[in-house]
C-alpha atoms as a PDB file:
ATOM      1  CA  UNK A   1       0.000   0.000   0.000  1.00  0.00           C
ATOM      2  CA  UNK A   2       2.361   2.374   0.887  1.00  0.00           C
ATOM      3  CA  UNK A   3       5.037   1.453  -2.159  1.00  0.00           C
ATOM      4  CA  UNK A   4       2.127   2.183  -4.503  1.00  0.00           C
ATOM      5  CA  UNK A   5       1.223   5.368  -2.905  1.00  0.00           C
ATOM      6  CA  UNK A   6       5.061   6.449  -3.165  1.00  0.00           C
ATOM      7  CA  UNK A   7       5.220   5.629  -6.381  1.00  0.00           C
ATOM      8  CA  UNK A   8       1.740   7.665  -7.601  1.00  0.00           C
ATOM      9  CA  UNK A   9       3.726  10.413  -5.707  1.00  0.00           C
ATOM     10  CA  UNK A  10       7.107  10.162  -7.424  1.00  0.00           C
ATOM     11  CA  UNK A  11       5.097  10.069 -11.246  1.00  0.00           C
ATOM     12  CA  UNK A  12       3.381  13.167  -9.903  1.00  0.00           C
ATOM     13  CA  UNK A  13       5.841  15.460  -7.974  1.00  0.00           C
ATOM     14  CA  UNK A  14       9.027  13.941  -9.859  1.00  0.00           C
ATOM     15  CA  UNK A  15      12.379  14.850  -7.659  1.00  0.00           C
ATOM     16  CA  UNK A  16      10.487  17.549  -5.850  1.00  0.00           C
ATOM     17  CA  UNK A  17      12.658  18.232  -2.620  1.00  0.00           C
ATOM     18  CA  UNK A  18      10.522  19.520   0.539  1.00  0.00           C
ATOM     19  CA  UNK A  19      11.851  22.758   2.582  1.00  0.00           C
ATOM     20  CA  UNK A  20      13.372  22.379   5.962  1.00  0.00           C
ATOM     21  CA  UNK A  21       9.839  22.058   7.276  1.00  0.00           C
ATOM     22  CA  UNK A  22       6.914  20.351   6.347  1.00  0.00           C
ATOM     23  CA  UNK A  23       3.423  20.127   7.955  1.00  0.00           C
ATOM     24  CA  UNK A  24       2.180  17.059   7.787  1.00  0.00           C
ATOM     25  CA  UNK A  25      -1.514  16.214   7.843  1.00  0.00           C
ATOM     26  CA  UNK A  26      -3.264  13.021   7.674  1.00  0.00           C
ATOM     27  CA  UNK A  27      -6.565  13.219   6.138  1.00  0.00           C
ATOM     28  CA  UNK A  28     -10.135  11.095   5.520  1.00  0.00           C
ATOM     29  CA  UNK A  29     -13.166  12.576   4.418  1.00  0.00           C
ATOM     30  CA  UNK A  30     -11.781  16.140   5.507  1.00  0.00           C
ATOM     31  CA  UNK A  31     -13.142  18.300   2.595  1.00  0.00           C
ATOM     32  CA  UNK A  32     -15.338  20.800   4.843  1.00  0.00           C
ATOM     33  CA  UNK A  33     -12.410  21.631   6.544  1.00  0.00           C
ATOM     34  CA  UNK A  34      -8.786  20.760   5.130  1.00  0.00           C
ATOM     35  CA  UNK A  35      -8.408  23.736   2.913  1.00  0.00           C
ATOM     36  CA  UNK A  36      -9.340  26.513   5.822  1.00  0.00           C
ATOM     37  CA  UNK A  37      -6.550  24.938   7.646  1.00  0.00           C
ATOM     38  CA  UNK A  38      -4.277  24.311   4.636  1.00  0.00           C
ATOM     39  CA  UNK A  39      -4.501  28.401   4.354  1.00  0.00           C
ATOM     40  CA  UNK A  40      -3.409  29.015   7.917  1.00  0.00           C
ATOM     41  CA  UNK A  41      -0.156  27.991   7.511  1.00  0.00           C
ATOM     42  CA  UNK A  42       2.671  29.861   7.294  1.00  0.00           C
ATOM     43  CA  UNK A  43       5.024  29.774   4.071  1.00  0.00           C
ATOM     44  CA  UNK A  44       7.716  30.798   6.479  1.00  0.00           C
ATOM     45  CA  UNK A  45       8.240  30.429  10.217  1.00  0.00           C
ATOM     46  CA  UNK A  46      11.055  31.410  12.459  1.00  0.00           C
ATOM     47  CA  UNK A  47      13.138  32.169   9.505  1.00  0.00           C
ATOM     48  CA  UNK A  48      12.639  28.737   7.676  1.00  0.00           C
ATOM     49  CA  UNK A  49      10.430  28.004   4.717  1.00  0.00           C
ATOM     50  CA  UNK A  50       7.525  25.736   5.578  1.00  0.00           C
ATOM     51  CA  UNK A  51       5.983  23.435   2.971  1.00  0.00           C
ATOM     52  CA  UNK A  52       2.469  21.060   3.243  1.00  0.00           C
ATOM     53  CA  UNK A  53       2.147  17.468   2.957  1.00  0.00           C
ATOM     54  CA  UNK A  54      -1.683  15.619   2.703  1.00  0.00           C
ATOM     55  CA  UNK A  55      -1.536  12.146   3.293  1.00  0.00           C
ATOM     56  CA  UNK A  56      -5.246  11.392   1.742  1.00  0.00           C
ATOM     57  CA  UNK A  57      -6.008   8.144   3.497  1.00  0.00           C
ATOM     58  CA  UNK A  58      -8.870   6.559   1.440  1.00  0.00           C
ATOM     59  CA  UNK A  59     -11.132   8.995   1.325  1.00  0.00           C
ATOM     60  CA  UNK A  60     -14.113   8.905  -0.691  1.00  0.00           C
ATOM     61  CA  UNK A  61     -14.682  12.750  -0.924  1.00  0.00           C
ATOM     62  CA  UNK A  62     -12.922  15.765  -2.567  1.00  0.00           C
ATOM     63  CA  UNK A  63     -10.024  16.145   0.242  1.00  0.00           C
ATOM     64  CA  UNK A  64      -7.202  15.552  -2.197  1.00  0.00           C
ATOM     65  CA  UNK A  65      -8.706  17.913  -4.712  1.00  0.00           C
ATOM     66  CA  UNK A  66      -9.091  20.688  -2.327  1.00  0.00           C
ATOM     67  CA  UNK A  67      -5.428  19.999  -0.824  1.00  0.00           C
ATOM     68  CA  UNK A  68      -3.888  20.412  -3.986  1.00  0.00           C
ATOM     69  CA  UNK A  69      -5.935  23.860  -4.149  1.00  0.00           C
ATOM     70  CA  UNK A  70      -4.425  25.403  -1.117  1.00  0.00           C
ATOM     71  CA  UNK A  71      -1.250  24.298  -2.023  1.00  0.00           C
ATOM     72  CA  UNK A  72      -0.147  20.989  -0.594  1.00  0.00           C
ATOM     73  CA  UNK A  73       1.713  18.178  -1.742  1.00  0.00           C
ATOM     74  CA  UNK A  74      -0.543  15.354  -1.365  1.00  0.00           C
ATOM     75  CA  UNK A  75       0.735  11.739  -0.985  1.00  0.00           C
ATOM     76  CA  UNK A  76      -2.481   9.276  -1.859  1.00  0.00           C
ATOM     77  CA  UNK A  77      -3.419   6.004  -0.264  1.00  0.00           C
ATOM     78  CA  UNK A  78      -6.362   3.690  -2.239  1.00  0.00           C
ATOM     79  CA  UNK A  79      -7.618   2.816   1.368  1.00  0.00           C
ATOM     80  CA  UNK A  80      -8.566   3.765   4.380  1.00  0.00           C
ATOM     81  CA  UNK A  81      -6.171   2.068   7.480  1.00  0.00           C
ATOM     82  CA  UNK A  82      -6.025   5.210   9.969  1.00  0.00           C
ATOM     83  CA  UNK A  83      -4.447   8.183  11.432  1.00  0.00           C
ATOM     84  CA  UNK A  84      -1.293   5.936  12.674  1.00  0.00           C
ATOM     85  CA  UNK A  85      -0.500   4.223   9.184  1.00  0.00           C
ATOM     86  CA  UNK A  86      -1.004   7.747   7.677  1.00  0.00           C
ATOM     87  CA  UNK A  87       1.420   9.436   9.592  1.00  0.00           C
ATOM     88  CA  UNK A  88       3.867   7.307   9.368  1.00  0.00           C
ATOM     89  CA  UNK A  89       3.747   7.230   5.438  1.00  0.00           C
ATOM     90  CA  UNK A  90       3.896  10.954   5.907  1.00  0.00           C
ATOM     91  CA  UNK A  91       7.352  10.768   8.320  1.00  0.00           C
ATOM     92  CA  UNK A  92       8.970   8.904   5.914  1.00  0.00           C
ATOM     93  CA  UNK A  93       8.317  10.939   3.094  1.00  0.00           C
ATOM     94  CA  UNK A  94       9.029  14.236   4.307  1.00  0.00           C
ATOM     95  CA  UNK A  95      12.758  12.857   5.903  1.00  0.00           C
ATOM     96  CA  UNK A  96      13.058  10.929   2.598  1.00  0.00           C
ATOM     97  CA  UNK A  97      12.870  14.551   0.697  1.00  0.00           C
ATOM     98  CA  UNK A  98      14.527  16.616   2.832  1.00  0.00           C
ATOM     99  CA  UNK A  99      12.603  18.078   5.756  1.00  0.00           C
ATOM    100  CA  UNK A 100      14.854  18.936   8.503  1.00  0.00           C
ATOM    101  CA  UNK A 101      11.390  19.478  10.857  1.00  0.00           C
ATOM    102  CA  UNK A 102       8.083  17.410  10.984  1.00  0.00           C
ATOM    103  CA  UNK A 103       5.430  19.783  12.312  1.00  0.00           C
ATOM    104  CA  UNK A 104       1.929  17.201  12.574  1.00  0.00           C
ATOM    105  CA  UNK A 105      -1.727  18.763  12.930  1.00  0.00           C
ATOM    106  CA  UNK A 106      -5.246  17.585  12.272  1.00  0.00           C
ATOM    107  CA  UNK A 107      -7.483  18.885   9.142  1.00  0.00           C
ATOM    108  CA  UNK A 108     -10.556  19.753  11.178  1.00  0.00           C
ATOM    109  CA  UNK A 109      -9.177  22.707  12.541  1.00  0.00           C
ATOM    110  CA  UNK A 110      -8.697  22.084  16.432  1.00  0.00           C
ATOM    111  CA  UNK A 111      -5.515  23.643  16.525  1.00  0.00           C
ATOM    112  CA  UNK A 112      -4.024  26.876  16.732  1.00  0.00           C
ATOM    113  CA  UNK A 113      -1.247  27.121  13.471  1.00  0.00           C
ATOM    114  CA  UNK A 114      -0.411  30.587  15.300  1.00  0.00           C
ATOM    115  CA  UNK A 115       1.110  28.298  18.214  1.00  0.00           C
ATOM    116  CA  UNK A 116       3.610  26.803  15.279  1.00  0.00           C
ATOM    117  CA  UNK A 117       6.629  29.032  16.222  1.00  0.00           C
ATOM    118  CA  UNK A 118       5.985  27.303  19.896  1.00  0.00           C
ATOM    119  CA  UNK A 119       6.619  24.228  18.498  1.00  0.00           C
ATOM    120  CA  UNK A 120       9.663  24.549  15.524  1.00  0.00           C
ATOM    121  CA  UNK A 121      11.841  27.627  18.090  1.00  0.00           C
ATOM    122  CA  UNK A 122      13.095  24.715  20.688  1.00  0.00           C
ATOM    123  CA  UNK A 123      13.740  22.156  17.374  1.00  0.00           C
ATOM    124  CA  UNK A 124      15.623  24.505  16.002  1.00  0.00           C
ATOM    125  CA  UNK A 125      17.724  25.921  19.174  1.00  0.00           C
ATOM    126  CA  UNK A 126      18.726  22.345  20.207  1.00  0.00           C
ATOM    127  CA  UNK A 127      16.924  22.393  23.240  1.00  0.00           C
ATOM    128  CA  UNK A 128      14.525  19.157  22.309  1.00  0.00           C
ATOM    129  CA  UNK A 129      14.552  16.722  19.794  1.00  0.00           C
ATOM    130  CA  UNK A 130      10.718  16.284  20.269  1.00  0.00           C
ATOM    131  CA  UNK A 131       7.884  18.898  21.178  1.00  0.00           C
ATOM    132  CA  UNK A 132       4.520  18.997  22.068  1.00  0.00           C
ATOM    133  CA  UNK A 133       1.433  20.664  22.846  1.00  0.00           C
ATOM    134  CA  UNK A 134      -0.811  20.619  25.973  1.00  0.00           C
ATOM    135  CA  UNK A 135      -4.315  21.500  26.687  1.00  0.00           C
ATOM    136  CA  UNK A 136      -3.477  20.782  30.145  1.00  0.00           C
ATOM    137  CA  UNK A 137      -0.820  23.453  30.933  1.00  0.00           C
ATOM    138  CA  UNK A 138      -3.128  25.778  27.572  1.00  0.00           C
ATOM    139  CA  UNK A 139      -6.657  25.580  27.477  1.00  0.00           C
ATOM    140  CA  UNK A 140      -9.586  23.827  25.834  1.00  0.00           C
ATOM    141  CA  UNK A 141     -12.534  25.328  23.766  1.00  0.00           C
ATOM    142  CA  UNK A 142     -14.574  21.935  24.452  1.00  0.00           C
ATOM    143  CA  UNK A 143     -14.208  20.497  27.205  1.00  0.00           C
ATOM    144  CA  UNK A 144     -16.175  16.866  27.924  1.00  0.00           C
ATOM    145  CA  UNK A 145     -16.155  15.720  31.388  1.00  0.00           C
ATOM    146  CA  UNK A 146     -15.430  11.917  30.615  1.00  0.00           C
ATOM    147  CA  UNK A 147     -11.978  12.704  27.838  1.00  0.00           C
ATOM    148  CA  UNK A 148     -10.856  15.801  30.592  1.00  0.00           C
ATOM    149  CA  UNK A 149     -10.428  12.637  32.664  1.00  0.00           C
ATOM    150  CA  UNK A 150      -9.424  10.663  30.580  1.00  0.00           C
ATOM    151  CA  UNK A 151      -6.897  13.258  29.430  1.00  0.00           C
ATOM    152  CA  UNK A 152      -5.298  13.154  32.770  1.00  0.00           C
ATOM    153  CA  UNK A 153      -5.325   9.416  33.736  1.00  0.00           C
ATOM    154  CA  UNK A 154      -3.430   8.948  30.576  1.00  0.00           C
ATOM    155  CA  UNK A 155      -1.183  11.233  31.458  1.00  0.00           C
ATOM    156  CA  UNK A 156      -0.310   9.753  35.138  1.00  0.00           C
ATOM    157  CA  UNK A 157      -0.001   6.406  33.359  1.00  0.00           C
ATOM    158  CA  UNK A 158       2.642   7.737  30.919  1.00  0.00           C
ATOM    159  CA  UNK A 159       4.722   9.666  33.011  1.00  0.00           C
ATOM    160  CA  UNK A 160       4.910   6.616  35.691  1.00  0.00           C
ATOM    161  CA  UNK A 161       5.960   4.007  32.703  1.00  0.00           C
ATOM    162  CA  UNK A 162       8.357   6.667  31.443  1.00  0.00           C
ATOM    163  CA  UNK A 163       9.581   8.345  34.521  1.00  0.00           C
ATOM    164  CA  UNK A 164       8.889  11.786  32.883  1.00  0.00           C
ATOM    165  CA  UNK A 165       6.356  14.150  33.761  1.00  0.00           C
ATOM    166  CA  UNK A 166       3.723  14.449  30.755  1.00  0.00           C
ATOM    167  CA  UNK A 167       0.631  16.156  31.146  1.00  0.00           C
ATOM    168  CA  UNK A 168      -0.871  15.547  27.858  1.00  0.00           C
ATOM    169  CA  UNK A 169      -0.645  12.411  25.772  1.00  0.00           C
ATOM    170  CA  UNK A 170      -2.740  12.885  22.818  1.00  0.00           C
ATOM    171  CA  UNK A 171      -2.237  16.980  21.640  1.00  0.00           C
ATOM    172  CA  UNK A 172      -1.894  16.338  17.556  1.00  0.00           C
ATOM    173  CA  UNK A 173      -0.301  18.983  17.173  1.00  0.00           C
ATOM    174  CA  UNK A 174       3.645  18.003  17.965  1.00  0.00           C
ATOM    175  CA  UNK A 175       6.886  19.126  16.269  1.00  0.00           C
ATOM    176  CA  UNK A 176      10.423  16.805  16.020  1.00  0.00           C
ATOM    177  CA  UNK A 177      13.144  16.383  14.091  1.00  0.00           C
ATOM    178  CA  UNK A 178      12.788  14.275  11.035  1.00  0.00           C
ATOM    179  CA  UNK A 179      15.082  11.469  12.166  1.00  0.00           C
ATOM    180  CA  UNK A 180      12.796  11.138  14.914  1.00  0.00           C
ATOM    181  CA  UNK A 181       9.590   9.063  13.777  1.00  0.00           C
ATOM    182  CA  UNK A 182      11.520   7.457  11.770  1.00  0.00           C
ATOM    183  CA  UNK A 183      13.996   5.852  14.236  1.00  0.00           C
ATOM    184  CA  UNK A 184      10.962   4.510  16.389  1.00  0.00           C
ATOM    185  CA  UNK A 185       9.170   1.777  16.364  1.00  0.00           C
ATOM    186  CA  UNK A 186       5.466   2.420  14.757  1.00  0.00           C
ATOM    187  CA  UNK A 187       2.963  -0.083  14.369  1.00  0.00           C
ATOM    188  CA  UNK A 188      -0.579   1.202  15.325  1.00  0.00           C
ATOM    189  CA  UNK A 189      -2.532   1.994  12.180  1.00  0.00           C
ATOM    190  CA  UNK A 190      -4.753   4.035  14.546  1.00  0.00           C
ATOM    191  CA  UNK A 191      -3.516   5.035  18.183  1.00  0.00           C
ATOM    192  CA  UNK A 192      -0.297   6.938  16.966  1.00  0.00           C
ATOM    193  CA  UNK A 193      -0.180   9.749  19.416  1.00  0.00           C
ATOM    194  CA  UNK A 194       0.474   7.343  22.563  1.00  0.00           C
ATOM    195  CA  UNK A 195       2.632   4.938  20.582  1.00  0.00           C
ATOM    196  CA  UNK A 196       5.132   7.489  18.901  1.00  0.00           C
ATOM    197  CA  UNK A 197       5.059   9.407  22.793  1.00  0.00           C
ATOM    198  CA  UNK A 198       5.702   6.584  24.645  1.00  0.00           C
ATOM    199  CA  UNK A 199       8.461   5.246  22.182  1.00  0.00           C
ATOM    200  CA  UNK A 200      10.348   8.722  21.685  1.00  0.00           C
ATOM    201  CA  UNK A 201      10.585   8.732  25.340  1.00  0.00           C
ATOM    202  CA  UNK A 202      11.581   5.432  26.017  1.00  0.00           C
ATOM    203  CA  UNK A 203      14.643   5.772  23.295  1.00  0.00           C
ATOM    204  CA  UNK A 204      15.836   8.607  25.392  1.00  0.00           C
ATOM    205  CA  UNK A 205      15.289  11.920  23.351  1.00  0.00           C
ATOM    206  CA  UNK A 206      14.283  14.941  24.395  1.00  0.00           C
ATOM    207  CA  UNK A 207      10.803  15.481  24.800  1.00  0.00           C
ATOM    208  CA  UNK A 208       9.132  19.167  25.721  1.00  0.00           C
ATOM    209  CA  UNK A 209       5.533  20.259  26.754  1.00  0.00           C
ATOM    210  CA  UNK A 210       4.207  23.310  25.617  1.00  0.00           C
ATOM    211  CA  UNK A 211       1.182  25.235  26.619  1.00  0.00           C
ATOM    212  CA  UNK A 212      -1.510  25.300  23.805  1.00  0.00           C
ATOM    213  CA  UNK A 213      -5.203  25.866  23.101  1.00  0.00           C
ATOM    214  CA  UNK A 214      -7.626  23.043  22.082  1.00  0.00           C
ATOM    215  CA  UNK A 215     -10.012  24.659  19.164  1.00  0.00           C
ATOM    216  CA  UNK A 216     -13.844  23.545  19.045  1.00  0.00           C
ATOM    217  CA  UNK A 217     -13.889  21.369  15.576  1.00  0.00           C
ATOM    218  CA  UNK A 218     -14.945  23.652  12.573  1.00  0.00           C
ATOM    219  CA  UNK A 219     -16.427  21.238  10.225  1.00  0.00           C
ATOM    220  CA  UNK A 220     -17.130  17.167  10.166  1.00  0.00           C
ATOM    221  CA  UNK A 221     -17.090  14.845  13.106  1.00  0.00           C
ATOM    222  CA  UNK A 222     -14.748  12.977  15.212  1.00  0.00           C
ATOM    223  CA  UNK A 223     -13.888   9.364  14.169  1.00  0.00           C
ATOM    224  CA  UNK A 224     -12.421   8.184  17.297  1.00  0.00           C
ATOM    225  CA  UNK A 225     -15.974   6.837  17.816  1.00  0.00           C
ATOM    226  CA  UNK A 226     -17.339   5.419  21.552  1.00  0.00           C
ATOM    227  CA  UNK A 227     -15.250   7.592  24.021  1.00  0.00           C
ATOM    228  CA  UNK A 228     -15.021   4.257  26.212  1.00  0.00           C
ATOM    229  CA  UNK A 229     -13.973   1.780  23.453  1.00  0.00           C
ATOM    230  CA  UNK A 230     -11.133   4.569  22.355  1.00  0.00           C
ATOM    231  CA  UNK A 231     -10.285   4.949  25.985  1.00  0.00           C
ATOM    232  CA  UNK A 232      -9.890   0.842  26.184  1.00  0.00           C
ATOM    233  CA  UNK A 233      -8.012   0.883  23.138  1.00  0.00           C
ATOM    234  CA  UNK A 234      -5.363   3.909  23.912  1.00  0.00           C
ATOM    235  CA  UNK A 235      -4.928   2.212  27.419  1.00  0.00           C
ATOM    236  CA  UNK A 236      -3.394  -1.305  25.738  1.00  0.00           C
ATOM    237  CA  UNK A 237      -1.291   0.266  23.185  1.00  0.00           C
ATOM    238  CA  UNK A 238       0.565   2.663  25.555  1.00  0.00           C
ATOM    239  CA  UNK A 239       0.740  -0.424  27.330  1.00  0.00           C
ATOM    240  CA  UNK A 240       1.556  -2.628  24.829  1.00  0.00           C
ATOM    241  CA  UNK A 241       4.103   0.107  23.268  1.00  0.00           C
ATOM    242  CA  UNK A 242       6.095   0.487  26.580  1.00  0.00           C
ATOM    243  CA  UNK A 243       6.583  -3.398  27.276  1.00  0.00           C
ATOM    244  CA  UNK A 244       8.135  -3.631  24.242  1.00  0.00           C
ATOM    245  CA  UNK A 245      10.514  -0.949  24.643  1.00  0.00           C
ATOM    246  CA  UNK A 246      10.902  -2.256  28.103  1.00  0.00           C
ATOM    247  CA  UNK A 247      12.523  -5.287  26.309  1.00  0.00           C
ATOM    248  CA  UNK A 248      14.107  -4.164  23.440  1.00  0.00           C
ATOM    249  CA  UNK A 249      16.146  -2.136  25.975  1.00  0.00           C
ATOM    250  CA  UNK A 250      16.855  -5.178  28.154  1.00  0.00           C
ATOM    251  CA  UNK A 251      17.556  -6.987  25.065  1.00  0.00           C
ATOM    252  CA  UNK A 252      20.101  -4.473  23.571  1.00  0.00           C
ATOM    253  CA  UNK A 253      21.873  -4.832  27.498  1.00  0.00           C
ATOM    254  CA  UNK A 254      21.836  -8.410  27.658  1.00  0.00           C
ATOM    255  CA  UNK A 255      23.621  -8.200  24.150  1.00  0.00           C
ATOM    256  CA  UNK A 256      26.266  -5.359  25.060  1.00  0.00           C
ATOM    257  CA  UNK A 257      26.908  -7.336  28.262  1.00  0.00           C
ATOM    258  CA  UNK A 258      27.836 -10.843  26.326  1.00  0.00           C
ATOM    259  CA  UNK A 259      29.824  -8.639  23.827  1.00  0.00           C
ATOM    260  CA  UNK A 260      31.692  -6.750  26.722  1.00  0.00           C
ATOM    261  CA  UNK A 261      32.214 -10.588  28.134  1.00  0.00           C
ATOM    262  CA  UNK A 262      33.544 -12.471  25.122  1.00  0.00           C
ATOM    263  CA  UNK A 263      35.879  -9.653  24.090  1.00  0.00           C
ATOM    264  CA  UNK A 264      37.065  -9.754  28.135  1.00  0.00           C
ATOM    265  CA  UNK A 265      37.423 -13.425  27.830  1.00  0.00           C
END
């Protein structure tokens, strides 16, 4: 799936190169919204030109059509599998081109693209190698009893299994160097946000909070679906995401310990 969409890309953008940063969007059924959004961004930010990137990831409607519009690169998949596998597609094309930055939002408009500078100024300092926002230590514009909770049991959960204080798990609107994403482990076609989190700080890089606003939705509705079901299913992959790291850590130990043994030996 992801070799053909690469390859629709390549016969349509040829050798095009991206500029130090991209914005990278993942998109389904976004039409009503994408190209408000699309038109918010920047074409420069803290002295660095930023380009777009669409993943379109099955949709059925006019998204891609309106992306190219406002001027973004789009990158097409035939099907629908989810934020996660869209993302990803989207890391590895950006690095692959020459982004220095990865900058991700959401196409229905939830985010401030003001807040971007926020985001790309510590990136670009070399004070963190990943960054992102918080409606915790910000605000929210629509706030639901049952995800405010969730928001924060998530939260405690992460920053005990990490050992790092994070107040917000799922804020979509993150910045991080290119290599980042792509030198994690990403599976989750869906649950991204607590997967890539978890794993960036479990390899050790430097990961900063930054106080942000959480915009009502301008157009379409959410598709994370039954807030208790999502809730169930974010829970086991942060879960699932940090036992693995747990073990690839012990594993790469065990190994440098043997190594350390023979060559003593």
């Amino acid at each position: 799936m992801d070799r053909a969409a690469l390859a629709d890309y390549a016969e349509r953008c040829g050798d095009h190169r991206f500029a130090p940063v991209v914005v990278l969007i993942a998109a389904y059924n976004e039409e009503e919204s994408v190209g408000e959004v699309l038109d918010s961004i920047p074409a420069r930010s803290c002295d660095l030109d930023v380009d777009k990137l669409v993943v379109v990831d099955g949709a059925t409607d006019d998204t891609a059509k309106i992306a190219l519009k406002h001027g973004a690169q789009t990158c097409i998949v035939a099907t629908n599998r989810g934020q996660g596998a869209a993302l990803r597609l989207g890391y590895h094309l950006a690095a692959e081109r020459g982004a220095h930055y990865i900058i991700t939002t959401d196409a229905d408009g939830q985010y401030d693209i003001t807040e971007l500078p926020k985001l790309l100024r510590p990136l670009i300092d070399g004070d963190a190698d990943f960054v992102t926002g918080s409606r915790v230590l910000g605000s929210n514009e629509r706030p639901q009893l049952i995800r405010r909770v969730g928001t924060h049991v998530f939260a405690w959960l992460v920053s005990t299994l990490t050992g790092q204080r994070i107040t917000d798990t799922s804020f979509g609107f993150r910045g991080m160097l290119a290599e980042v994403p792509n030198s994690v482990t990403l599976e989750q076609p869906q649950y991204q946000s607590s997967e890539l989190l978890v794993g960036v700080l479990s390899r050790g890089y430097r990961v900063r909070e930054q106080p942000m606003r959480m915009l009502a939705r301008t157009a379409g509705v959410s598709k994370k679906g039954n807030n208790f079901r999502y809730g169930y299913r974010y829970a086991r992959v942060v879960l699932e995401t940090w036992w693995r790291e747990r073990r690839a850590v012990n594993t790469n130990r065990s190994t440098r310990k043997n190594l350390t043994t023979n060559i003593t030996a």
